[in-house]
Each structure stands twice: as C-alpha cells, then as structure tokens.
C-alpha atoms as a PDB file:
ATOM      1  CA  UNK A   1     -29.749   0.952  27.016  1.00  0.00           C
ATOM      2  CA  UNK A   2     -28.127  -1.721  24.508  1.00  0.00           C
ATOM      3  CA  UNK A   3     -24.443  -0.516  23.096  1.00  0.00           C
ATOM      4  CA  UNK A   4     -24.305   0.875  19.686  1.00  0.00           C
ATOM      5  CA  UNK A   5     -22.164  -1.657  18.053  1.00  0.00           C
ATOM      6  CA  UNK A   6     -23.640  -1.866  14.506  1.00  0.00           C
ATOM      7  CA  UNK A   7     -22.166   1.576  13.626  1.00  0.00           C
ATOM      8  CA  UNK A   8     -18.792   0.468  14.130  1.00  0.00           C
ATOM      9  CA  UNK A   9     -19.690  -2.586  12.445  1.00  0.00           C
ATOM     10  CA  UNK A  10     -20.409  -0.462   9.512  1.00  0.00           C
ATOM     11  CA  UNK A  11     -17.516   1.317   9.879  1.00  0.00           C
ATOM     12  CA  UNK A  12     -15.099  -1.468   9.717  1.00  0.00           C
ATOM     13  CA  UNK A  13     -16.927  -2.982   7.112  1.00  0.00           C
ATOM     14  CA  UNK A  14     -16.819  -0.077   5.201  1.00  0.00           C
ATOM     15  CA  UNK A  15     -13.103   0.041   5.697  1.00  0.00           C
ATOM     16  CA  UNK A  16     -12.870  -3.447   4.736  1.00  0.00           C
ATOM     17  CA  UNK A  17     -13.926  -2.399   1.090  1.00  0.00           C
ATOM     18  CA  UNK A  18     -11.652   0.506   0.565  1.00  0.00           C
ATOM     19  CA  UNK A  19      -8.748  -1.785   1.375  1.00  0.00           C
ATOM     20  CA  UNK A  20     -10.665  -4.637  -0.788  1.00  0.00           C
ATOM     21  CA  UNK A  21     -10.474  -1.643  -3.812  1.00  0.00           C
ATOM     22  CA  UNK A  22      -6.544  -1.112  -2.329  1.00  0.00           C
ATOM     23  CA  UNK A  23      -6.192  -4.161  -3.183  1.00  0.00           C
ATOM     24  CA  UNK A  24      -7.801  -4.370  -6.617  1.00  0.00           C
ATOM     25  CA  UNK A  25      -5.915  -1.398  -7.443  1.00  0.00           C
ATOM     26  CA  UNK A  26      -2.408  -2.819  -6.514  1.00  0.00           C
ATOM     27  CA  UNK A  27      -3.014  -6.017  -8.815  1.00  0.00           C
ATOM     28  CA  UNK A  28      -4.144  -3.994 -11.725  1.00  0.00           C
ATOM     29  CA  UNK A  29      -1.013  -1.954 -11.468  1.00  0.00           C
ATOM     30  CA  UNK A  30       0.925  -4.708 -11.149  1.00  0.00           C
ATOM     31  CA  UNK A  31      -0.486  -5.875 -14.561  1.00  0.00           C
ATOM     32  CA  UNK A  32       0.094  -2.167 -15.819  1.00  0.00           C
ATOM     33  CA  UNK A  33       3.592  -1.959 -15.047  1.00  0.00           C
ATOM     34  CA  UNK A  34       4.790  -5.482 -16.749  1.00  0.00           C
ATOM     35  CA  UNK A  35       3.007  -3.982 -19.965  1.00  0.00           C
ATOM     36  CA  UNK A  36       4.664  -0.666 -19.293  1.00  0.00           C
ATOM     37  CA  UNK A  37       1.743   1.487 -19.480  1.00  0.00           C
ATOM     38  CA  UNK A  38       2.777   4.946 -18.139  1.00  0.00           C
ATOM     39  CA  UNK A  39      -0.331   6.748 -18.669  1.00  0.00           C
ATOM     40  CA  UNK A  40      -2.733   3.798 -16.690  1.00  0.00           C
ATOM     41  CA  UNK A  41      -0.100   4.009 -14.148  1.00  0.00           C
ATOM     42  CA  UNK A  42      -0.468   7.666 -13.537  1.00  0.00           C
ATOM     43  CA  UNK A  43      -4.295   7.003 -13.203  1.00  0.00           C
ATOM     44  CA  UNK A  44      -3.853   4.037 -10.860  1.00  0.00           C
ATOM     45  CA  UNK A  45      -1.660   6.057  -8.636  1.00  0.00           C
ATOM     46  CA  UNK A  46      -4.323   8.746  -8.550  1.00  0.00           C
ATOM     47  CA  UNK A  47      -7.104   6.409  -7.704  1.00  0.00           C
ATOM     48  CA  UNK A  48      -4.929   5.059  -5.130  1.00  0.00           C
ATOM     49  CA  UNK A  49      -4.286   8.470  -3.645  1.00  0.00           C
ATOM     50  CA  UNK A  50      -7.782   9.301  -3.334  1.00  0.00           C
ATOM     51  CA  UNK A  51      -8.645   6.060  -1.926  1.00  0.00           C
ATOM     52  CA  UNK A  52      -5.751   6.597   0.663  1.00  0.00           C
ATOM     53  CA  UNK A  53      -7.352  10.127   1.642  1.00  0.00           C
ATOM     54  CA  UNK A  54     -11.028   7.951   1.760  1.00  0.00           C
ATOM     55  CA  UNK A  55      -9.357   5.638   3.917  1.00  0.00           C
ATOM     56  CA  UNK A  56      -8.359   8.252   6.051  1.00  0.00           C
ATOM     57  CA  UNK A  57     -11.621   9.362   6.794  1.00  0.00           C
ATOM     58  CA  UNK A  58     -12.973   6.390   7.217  1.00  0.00           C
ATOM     59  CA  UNK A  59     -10.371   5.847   9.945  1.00  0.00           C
ATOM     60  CA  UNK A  60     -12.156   9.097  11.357  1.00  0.00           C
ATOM     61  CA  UNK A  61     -15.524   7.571  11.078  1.00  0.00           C
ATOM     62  CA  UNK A  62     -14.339   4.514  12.766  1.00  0.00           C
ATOM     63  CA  UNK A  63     -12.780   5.995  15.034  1.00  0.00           C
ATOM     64  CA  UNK A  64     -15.934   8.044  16.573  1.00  0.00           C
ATOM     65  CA  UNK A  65     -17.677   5.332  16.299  1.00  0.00           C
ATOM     66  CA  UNK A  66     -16.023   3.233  18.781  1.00  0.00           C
ATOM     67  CA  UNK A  67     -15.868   6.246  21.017  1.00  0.00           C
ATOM     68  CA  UNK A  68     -19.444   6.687  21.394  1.00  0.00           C
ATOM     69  CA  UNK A  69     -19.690   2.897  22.050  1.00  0.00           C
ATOM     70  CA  UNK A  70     -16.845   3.305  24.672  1.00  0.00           C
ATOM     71  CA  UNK A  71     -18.660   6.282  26.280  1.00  0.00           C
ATOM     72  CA  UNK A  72     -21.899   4.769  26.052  1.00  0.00           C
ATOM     73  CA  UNK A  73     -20.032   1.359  28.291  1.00  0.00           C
ATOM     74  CA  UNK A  74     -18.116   4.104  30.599  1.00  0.00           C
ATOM     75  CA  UNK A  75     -14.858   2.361  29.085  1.00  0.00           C
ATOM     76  CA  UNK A  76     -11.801   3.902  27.635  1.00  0.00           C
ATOM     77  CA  UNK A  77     -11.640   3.741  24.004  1.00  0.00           C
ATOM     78  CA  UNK A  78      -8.376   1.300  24.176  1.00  0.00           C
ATOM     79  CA  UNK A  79     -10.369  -0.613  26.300  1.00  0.00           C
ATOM     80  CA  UNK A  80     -12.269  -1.972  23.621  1.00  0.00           C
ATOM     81  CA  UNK A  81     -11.577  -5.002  21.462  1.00  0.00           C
ATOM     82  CA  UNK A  82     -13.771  -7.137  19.384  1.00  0.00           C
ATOM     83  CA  UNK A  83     -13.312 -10.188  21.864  1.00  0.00           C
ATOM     84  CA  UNK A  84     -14.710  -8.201  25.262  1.00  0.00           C
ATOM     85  CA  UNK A  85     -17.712  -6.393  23.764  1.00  0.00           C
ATOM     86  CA  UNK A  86     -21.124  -6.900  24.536  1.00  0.00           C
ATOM     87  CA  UNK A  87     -22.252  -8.540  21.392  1.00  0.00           C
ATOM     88  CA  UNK A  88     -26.345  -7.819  21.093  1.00  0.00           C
ATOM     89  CA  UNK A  89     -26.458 -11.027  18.810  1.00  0.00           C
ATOM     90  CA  UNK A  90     -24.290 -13.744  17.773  1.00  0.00           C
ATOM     91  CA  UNK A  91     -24.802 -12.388  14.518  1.00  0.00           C
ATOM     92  CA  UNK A  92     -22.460  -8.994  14.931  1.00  0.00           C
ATOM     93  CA  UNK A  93     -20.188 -11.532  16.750  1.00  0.00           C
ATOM     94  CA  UNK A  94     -20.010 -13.630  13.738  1.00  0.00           C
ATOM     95  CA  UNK A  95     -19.896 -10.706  11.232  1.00  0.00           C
ATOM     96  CA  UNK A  96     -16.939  -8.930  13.077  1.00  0.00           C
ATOM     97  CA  UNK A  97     -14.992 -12.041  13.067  1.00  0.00           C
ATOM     98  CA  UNK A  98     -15.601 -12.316   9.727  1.00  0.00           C
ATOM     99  CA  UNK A  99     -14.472  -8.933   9.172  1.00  0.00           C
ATOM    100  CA  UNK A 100     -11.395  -9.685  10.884  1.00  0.00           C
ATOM    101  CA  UNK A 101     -10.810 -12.444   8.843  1.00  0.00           C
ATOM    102  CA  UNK A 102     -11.163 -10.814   5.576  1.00  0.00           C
ATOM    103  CA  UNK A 103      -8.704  -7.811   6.823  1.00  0.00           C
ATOM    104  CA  UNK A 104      -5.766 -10.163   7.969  1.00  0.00           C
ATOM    105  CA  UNK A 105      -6.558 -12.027   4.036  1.00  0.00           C
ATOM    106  CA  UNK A 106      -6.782  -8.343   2.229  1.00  0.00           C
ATOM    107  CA  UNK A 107      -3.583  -6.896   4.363  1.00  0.00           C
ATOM    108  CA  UNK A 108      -1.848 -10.345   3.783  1.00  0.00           C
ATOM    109  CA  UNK A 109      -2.064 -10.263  -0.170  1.00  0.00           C
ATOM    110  CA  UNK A 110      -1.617  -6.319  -0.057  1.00  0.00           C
ATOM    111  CA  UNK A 111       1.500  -6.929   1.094  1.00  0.00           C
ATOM    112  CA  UNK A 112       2.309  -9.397  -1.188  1.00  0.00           C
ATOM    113  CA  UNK A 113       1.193  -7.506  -4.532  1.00  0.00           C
ATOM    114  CA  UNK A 114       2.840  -4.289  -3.170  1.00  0.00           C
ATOM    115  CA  UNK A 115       6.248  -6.315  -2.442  1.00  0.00           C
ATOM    116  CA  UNK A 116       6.035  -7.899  -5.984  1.00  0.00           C
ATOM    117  CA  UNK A 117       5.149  -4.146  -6.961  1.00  0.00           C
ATOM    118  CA  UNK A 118       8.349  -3.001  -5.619  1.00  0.00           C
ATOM    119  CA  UNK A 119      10.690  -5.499  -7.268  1.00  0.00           C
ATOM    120  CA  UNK A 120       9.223  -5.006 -10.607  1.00  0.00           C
ATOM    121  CA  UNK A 121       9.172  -1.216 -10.562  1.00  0.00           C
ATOM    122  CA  UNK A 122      12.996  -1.603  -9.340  1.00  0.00           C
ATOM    123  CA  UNK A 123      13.677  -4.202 -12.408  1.00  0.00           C
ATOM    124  CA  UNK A 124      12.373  -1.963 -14.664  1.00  0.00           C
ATOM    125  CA  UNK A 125      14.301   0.894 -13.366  1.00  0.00           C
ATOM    126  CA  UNK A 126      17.736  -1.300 -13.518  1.00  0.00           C
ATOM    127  CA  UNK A 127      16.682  -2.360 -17.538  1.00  0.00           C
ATOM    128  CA  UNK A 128      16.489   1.691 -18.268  1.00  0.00           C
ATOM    129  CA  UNK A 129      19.452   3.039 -16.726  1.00  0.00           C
ATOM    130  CA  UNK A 130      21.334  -0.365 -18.377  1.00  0.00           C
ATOM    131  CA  UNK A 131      20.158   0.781 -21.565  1.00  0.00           C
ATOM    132  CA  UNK A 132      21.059   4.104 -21.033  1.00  0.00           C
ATOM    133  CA  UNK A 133      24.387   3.277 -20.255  1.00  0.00           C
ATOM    134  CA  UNK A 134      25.039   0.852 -23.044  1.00  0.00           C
ATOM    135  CA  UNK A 135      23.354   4.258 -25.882  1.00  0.00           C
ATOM    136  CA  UNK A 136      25.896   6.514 -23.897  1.00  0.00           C
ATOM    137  CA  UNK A 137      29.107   3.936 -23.109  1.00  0.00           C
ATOM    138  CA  UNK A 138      28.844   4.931 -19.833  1.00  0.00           C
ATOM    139  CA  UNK A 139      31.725   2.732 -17.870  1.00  0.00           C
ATOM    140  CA  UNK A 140      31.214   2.259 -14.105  1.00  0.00           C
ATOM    141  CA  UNK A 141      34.586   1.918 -11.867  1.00  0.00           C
ATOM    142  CA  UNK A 142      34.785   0.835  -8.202  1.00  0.00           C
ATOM    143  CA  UNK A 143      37.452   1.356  -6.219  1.00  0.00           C
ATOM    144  CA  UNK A 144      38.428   2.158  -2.395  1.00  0.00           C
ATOM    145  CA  UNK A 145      39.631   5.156  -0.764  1.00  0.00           C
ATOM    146  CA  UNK A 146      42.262   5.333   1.639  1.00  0.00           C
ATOM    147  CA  UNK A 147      39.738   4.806   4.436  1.00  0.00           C
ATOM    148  CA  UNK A 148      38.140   1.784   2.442  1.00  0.00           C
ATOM    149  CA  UNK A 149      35.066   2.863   1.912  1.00  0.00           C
ATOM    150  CA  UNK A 150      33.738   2.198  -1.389  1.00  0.00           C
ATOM    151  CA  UNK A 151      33.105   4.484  -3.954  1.00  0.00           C
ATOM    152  CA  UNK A 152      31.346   3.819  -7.719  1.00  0.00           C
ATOM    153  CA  UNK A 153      32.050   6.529 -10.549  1.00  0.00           C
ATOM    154  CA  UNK A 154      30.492   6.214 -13.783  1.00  0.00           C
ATOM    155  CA  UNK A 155      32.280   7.635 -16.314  1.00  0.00           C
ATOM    156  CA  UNK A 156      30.656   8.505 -20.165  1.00  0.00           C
ATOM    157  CA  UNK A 157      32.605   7.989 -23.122  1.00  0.00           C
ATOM    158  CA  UNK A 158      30.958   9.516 -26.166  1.00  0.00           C
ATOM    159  CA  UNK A 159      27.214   9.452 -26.281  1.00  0.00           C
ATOM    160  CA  UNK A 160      25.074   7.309 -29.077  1.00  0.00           C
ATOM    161  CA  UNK A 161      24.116  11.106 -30.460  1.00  0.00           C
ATOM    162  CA  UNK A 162      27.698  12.176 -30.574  1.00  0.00           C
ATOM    163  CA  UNK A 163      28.589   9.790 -32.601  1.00  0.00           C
ATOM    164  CA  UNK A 164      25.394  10.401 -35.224  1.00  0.00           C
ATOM    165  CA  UNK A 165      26.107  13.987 -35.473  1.00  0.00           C
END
C-alpha cells in the first residue's frame, strides 16, 4: 500500500492560499488606513476574521490528514516532516518544497505588512489624540513621586466648545 501523501499536499496547499488572501488582505488595509477609510476597514477586518476561522479549519483538515498518513506508516504524527517522507514521485517532492517556499515568502511579507500595519495605525492614533488635545488645551505634566517613579497627568483647560458657547 503506497502512503497517502497528496491529501496533505492539498491541504497545505490549500493553506498556502488562505494565508496568500491573509496576505492580500493586510496590504489592502494597509492602503485603507493611509486614506483613512473607516468603513473598508471594518470590512477588511471582517474578511480577515473569517479567513482566520477558515484557517482554522484548515489547520483541522491538515492536521487529519497527516495523521492518516502517519497511521498508515505506523509513525507518530511528530514523526513526520516533509524531508523523511516517502515521496511516491519527485513531483510531490518538488511541489511540497515549493510549498514551503512560498509559506516562508507569504509569512515573511505578512509580517512585514502587519508590522508596517501596526506603526501606521499607532501614528494615526498619536495625530488624533494630538488634535484632540490642541481643540481642548489639554496640558500634559510629568513629574516624579517620592519613590521616582514617573507619573504623566494631563490636565484640560477650557475646551474648543466652551469657549464657542
């Protein structure tokens, strides 16, 4: 009996596109929140959280997968690794280093969009409590206990609105 190794062939590859879309995803919101687009945000979140649950089933699917080829070797499931199985073909050989190849890429540049993510979201955050602070005067004071530690008060003179009415 030959090992069953296309199904978790097609598992991985199938994994490999949901992170591909991951990754599609991140870029776009990247785009979305330079332009400041609250409402495409929301929906790329959303995709991204139902992607997320796919990817957790497809983690499932994976998963059984490679038990049924582990049971079908008598091996242990963390027994197996791409390098020691009993490739049928070069050809799954050469497609599951290829898949390998294209998750360390797609992780790589997730990583990468998401960390540029991050800093923009935080810049963004920094601009609107700024400008909230300069509409309501808020001052900010620092000073040091008596044990030294450091503590920041923000103090609000009269607010833009006060002043209107």
């Amino acid at each position: 009996m030959t090992p069953a190794i296309d199904p978790v062939i097609a598992a991985v590859t199938a994994q490999k596109n949901a992170y591909g879309e991951l990754l599609r995803l991140a870029r776009s919101k990247r785009e979305t929140i330079v332009r400041g687009d609250t409402e495409q945000l929301d929906e790329i979140l959303a995709a991204e959280a139902n992607l997320l649950h796919q990817l957790g089933k497809l983690e499932q699917s994976r998963s059984q997968a490679s038990q049924a080829l582990a049971d079908q070797l008598g091996w242990e499931p963390a027994a197996l690794s791409w390098q020691n199985l009993p490739w049928q073909s070069a050809q799954q050989r050469q497609t599951m280093e290829q898949l390998q190849a294209d998750f360390a890429e797609i992780l790589g540049d997730l990583q990468q969009v998401n960390e540029v993510n991050s800093r923009l979201l935080t810049m963004h955050l920094d601009y609107v409590h700024e400008l909230m602070d300069s509409m309501t005067q808020t001052v900010e004071t620092t000073a040091y206990d008596a044990a030294g530690h450091l503590s920041r008060t923000k103090s609000q003179a009269q607010s833009l609105f006060d002043k209107i009415w």
